[in-house]
N, C-alpha and C. Protein backbone atom coordinates (compact mmCIF):
# COMPACT_ATOMS: atom_id res chain seq x y z
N UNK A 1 -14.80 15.47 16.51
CA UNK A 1 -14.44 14.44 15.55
C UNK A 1 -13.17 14.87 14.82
N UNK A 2 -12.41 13.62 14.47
CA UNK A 2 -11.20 14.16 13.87
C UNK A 2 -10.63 13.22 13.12
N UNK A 3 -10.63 13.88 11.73
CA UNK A 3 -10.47 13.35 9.92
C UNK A 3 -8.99 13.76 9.89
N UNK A 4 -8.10 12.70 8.83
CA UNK A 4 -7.33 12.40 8.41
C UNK A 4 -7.20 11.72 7.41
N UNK A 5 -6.25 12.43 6.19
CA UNK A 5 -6.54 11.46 5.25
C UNK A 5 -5.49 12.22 4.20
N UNK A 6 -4.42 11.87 3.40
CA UNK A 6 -3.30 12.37 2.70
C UNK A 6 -2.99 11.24 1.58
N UNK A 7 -2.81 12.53 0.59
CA UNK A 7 -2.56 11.60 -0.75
C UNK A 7 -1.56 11.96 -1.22
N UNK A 8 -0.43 10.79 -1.77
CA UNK A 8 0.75 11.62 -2.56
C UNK A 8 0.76 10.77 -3.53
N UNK A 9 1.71 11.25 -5.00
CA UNK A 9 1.92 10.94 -6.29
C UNK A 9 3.72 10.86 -6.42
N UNK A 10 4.34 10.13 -5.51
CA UNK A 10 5.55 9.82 -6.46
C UNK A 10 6.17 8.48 -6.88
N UNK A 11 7.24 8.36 -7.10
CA UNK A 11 8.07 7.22 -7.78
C UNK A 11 8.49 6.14 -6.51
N UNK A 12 8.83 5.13 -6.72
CA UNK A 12 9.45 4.07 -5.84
C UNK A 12 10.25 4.63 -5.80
N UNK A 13 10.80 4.16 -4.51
CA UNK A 13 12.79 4.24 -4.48
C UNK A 13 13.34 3.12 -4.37
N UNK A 14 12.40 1.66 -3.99
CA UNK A 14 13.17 0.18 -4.19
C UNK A 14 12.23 -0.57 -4.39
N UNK A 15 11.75 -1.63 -4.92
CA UNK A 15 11.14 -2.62 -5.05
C UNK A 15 10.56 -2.91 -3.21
N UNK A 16 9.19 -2.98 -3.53
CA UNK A 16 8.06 -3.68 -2.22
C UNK A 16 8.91 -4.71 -1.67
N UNK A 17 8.96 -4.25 -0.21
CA UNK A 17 9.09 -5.77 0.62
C UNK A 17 7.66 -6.03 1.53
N UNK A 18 7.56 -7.60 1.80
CA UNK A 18 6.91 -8.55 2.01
C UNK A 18 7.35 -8.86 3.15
N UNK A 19 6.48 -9.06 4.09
CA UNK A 19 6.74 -10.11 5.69
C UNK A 19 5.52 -10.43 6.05
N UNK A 20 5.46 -11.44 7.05
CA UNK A 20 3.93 -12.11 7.53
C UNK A 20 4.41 -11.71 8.90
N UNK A 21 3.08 -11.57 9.69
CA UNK A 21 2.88 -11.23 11.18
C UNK A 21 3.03 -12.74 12.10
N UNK A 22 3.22 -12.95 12.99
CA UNK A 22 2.96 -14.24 13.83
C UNK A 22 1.56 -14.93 13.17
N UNK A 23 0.58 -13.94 13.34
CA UNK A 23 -0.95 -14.54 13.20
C UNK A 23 -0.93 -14.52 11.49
N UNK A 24 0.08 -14.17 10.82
CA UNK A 24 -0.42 -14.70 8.82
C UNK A 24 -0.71 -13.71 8.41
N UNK A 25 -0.84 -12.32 9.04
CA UNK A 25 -0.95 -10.77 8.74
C UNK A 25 -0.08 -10.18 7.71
N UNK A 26 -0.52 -10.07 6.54
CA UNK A 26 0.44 -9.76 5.17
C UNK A 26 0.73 -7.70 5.80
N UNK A 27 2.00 -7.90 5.99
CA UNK A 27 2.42 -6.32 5.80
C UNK A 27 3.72 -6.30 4.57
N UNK A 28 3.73 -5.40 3.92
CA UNK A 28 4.25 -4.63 2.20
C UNK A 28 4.86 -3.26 3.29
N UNK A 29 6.24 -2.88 2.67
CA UNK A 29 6.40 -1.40 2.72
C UNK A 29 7.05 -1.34 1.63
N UNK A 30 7.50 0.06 1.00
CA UNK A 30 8.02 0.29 0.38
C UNK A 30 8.24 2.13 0.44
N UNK A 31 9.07 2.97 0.02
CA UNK A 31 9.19 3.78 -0.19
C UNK A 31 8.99 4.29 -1.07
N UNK A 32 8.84 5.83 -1.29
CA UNK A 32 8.16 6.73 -2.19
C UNK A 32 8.60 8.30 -2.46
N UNK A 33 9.16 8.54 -3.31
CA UNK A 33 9.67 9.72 -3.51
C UNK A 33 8.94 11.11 -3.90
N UNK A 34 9.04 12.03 -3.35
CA UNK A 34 7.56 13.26 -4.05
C UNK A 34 8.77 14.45 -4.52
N UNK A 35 8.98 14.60 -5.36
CA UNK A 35 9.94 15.58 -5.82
C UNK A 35 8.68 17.25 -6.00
N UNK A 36 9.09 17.96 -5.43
CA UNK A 36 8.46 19.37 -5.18
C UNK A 36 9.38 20.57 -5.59
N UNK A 37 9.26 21.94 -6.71
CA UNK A 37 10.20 22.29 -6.80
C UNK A 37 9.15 24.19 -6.23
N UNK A 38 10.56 24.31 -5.55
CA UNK A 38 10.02 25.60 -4.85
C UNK A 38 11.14 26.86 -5.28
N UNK A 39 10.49 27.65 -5.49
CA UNK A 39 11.61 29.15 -5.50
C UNK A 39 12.82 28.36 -5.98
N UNK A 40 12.64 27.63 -7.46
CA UNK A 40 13.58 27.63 -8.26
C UNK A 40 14.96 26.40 -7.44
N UNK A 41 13.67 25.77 -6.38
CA UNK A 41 15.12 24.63 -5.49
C UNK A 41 14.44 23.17 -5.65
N UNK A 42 14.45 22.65 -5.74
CA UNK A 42 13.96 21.06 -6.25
C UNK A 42 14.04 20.40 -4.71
N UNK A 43 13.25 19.62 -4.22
CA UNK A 43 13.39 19.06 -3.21
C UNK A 43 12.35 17.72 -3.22
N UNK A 44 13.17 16.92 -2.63
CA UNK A 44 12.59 15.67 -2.75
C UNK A 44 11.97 15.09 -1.11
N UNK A 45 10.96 14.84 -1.28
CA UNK A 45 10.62 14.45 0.22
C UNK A 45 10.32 12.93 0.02
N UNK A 46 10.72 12.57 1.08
CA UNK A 46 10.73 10.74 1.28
C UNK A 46 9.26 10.28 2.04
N UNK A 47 8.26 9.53 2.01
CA UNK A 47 7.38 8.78 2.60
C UNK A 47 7.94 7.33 2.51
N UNK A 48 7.41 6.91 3.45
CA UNK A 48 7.78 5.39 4.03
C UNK A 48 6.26 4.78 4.16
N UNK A 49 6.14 3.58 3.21
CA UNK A 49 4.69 3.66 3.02
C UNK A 49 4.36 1.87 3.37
N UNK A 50 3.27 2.02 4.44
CA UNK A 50 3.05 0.53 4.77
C UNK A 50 1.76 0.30 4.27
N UNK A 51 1.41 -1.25 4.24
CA UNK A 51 0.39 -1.40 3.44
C UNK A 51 -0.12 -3.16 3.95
N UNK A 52 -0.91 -3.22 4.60
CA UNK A 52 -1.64 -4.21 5.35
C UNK A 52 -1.92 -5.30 4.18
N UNK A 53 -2.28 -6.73 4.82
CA UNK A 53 -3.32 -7.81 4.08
C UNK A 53 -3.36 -7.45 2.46
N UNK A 54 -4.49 -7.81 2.09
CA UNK A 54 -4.64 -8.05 0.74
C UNK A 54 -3.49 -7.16 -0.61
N UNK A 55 -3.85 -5.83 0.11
CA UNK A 55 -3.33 -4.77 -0.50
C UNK A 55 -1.81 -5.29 -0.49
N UNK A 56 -1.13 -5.26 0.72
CA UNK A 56 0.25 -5.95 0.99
C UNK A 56 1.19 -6.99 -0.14
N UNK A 57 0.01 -7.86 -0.29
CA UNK A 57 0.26 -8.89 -1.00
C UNK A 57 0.90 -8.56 -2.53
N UNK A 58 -0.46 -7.65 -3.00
CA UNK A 58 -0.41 -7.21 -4.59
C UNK A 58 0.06 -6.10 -4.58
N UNK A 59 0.95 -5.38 -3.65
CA UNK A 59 1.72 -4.25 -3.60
C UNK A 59 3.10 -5.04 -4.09
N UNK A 60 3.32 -5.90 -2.94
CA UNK A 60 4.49 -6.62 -2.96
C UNK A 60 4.83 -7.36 -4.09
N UNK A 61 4.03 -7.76 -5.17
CA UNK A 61 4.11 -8.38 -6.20
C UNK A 61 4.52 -7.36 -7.17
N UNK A 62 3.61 -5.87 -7.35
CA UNK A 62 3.74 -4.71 -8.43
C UNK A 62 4.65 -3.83 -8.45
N UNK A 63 4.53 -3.36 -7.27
CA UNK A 63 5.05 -2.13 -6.89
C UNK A 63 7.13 -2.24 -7.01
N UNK A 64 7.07 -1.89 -7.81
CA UNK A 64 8.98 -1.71 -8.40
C UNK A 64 9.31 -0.46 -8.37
N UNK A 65 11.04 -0.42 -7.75
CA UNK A 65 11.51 0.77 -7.62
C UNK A 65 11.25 2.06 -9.52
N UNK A 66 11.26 3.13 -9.11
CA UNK A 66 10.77 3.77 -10.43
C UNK A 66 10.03 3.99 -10.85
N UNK A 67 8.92 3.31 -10.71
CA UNK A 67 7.01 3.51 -11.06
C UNK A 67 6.90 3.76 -10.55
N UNK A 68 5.38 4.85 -10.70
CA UNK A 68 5.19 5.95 -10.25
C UNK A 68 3.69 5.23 -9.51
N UNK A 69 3.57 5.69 -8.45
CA UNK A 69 2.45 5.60 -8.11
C UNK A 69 1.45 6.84 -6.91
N UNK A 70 0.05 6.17 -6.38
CA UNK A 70 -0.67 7.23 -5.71
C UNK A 70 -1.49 6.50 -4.76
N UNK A 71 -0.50 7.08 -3.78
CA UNK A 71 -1.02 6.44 -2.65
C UNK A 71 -1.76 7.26 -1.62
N UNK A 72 -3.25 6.51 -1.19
CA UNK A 72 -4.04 7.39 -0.17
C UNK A 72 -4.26 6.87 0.87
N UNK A 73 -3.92 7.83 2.29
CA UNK A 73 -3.95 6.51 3.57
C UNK A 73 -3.77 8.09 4.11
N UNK A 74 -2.99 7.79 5.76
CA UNK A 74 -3.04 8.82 6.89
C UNK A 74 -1.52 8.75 7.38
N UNK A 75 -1.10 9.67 7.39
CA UNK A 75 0.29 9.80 8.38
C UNK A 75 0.30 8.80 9.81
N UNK A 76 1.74 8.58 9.82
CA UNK A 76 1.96 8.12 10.95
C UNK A 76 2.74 8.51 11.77
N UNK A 77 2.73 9.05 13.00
CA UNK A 77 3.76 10.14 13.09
C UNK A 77 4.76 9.28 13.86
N UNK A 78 6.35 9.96 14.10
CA UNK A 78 7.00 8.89 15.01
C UNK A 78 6.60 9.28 16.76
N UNK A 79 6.90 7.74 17.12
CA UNK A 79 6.60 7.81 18.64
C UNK A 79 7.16 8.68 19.45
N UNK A 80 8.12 9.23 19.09
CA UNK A 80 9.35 9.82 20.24
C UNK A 80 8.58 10.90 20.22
N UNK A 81 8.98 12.15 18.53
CA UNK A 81 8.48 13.14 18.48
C UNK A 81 7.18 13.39 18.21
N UNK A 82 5.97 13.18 17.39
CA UNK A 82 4.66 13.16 17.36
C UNK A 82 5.03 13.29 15.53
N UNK A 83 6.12 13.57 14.98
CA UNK A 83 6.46 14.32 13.72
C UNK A 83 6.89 13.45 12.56
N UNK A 84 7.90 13.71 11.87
CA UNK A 84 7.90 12.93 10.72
C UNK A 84 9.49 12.27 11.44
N UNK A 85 10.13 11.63 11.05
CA UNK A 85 11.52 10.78 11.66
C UNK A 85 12.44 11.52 10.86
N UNK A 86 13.64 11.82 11.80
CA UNK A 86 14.51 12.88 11.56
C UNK A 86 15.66 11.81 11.51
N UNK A 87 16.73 12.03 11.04
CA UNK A 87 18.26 11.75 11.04
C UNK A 87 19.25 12.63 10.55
N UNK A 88 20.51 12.06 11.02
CA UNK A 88 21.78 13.24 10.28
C UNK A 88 22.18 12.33 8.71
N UNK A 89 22.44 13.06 7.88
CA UNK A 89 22.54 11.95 6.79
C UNK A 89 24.47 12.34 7.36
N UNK A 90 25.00 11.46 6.22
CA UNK A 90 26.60 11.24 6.21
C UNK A 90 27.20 12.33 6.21
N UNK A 91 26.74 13.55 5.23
CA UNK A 91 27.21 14.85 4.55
C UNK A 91 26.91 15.84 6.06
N UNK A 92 26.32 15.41 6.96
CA UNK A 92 25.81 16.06 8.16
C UNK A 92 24.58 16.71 8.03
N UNK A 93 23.78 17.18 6.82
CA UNK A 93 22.92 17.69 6.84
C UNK A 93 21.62 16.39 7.42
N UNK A 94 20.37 17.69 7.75
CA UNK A 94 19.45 16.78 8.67
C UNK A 94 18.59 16.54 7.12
N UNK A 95 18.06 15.54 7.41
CA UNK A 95 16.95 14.63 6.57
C UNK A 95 15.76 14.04 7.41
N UNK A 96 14.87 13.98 6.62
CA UNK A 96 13.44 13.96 7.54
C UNK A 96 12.56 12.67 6.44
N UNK A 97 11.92 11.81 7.07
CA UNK A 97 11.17 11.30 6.87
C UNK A 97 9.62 10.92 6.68
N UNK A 98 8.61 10.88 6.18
CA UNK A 98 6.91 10.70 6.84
C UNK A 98 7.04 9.10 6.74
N UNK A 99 6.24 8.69 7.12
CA UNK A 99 5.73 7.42 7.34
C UNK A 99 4.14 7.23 7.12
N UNK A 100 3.66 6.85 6.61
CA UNK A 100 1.87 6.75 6.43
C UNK A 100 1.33 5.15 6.29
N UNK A 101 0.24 4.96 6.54
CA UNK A 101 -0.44 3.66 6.21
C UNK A 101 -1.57 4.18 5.24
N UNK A 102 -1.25 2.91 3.73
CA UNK A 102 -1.97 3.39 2.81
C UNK A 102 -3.57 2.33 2.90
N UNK A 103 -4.30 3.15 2.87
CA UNK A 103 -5.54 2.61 2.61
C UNK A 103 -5.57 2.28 1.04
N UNK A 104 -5.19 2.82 0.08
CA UNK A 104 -5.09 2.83 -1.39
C UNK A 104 -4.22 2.75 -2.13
N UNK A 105 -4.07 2.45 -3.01
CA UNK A 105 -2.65 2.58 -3.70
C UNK A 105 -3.06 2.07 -5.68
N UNK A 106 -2.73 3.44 -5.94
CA UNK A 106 -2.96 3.36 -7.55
C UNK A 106 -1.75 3.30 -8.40
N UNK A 107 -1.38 2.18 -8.93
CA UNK A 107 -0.95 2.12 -10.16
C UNK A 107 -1.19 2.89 -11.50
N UNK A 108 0.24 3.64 -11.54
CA UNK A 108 -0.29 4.80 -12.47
C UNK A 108 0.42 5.01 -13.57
N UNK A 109 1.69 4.08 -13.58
CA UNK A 109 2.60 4.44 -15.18
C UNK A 109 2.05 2.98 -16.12
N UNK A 110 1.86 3.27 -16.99
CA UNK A 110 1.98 2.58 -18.29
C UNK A 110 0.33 1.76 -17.51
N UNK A 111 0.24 0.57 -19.24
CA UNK A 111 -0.91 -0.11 -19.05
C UNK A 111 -0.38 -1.29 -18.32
N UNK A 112 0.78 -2.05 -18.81
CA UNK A 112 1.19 -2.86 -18.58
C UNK A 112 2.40 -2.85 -17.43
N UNK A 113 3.02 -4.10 -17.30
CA UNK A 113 4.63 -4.26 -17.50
C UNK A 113 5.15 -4.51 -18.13
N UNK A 114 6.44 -4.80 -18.40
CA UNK A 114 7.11 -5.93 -19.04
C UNK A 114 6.45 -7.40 -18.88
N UNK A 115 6.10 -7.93 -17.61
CA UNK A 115 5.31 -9.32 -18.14
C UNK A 115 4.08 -9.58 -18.80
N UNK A 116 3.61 -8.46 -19.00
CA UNK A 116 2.43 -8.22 -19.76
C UNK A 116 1.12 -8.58 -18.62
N UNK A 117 1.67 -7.94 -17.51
CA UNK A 117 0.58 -8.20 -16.01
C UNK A 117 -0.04 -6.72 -16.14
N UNK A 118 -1.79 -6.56 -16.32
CA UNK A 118 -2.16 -5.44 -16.20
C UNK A 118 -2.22 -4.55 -15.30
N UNK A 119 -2.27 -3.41 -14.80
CA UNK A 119 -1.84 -2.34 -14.01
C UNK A 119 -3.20 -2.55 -12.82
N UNK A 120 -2.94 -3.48 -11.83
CA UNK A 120 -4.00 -3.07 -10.25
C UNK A 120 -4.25 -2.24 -9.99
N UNK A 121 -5.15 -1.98 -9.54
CA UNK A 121 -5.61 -0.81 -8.72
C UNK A 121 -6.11 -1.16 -6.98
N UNK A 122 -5.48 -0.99 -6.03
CA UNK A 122 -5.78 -1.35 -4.77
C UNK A 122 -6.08 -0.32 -3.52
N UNK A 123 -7.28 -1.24 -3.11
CA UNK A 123 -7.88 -0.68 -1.99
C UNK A 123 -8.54 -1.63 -0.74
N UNK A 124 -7.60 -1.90 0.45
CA UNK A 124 -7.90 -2.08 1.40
C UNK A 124 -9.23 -2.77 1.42
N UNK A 125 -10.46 -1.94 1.30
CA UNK A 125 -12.01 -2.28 1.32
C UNK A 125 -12.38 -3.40 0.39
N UNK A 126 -12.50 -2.48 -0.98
CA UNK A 126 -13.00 -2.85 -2.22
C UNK A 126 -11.71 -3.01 -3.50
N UNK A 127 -10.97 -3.80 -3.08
CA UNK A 127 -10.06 -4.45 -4.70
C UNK A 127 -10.52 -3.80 -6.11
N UNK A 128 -9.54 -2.88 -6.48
CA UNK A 128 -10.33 -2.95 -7.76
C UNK A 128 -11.10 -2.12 -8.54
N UNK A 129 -11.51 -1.42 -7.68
CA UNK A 129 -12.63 -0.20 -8.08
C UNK A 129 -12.04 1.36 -8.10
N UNK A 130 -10.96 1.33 -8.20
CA UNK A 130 -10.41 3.10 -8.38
C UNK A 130 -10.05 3.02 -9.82
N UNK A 131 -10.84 3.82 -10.80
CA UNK A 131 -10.74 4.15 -12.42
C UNK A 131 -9.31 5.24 -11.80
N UNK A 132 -8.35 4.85 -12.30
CA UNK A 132 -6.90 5.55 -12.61
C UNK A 132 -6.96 6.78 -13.93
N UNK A 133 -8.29 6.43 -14.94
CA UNK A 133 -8.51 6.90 -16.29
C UNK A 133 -9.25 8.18 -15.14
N UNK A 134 -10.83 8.06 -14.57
CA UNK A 134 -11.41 8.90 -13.70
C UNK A 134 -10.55 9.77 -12.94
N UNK A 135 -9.54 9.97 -12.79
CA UNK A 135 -8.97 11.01 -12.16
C UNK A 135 -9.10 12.55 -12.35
N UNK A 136 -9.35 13.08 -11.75
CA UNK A 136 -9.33 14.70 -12.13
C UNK A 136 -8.57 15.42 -12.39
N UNK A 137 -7.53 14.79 -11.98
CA UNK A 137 -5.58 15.33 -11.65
C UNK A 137 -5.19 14.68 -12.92
């Protein structure tokens, strides 16, 4: 048997996009920043984060570049290599990517927004039911 399952805690890097499938299939991505600082070097790692149906929907509505959020789902690795997606950035140095599908996704800065829309909490299954306050972290 074989478990999978990864959680990260960082910031947007652009406002949720929105598309429908042929069959009306709500898919959301958006990106996600995890800043990690090691032996005094700061490094930022990028996830690329997709997010199916319901979740999709009210991702695509909340989720703004800058807020912070926590997302729980499974890697996706790329097809070519089995790994995370590589490129040369401009400066020539290599840059690396993950990609994951979130089963979850917690809204985690402030109570509100600015429109005075309260902070979702989403999950694939069950809408609704992850206490953000209940955290252990």
């Amino acid at each position: 048997m074989s478990y999978q399952k990864v959680i990260v805690v960082g910031n947007c890097g652009a406002d949720c996009t929105l598309r429908y499938l042929s069959d009306g299939t709500a898919v959301a991505s958006f990106s996600l920043a995890v800043n990690e600082k090691y032996k005094e070097k700061e490094t930022t790692i990028w996830y690329k984060v997709t997010t199916w149906r319901k979740t999709a929907e009210i991702c695509a509505e909340y989720v703004k570049k800058g807020r912070e959020y926590l997302v729980e789902g499974r890697m996706t690795p790329d097809k070519t290599t089995g790994g995370p997606r590589t490129w040369q950035a401009q400066d020539g140095s290599w840059r690396a990517s993950y990609e994951m599908t979130a089963d979850r996704v917690v809204f985690l800065q402030g109570g509100s927004d600015n429109s005075g829309a309260s902070k979702p909490s989403v999950d694939d299954e069950e809408p609704n039911v992850f206490d953000v306050d209940a955290l252990p972290f």
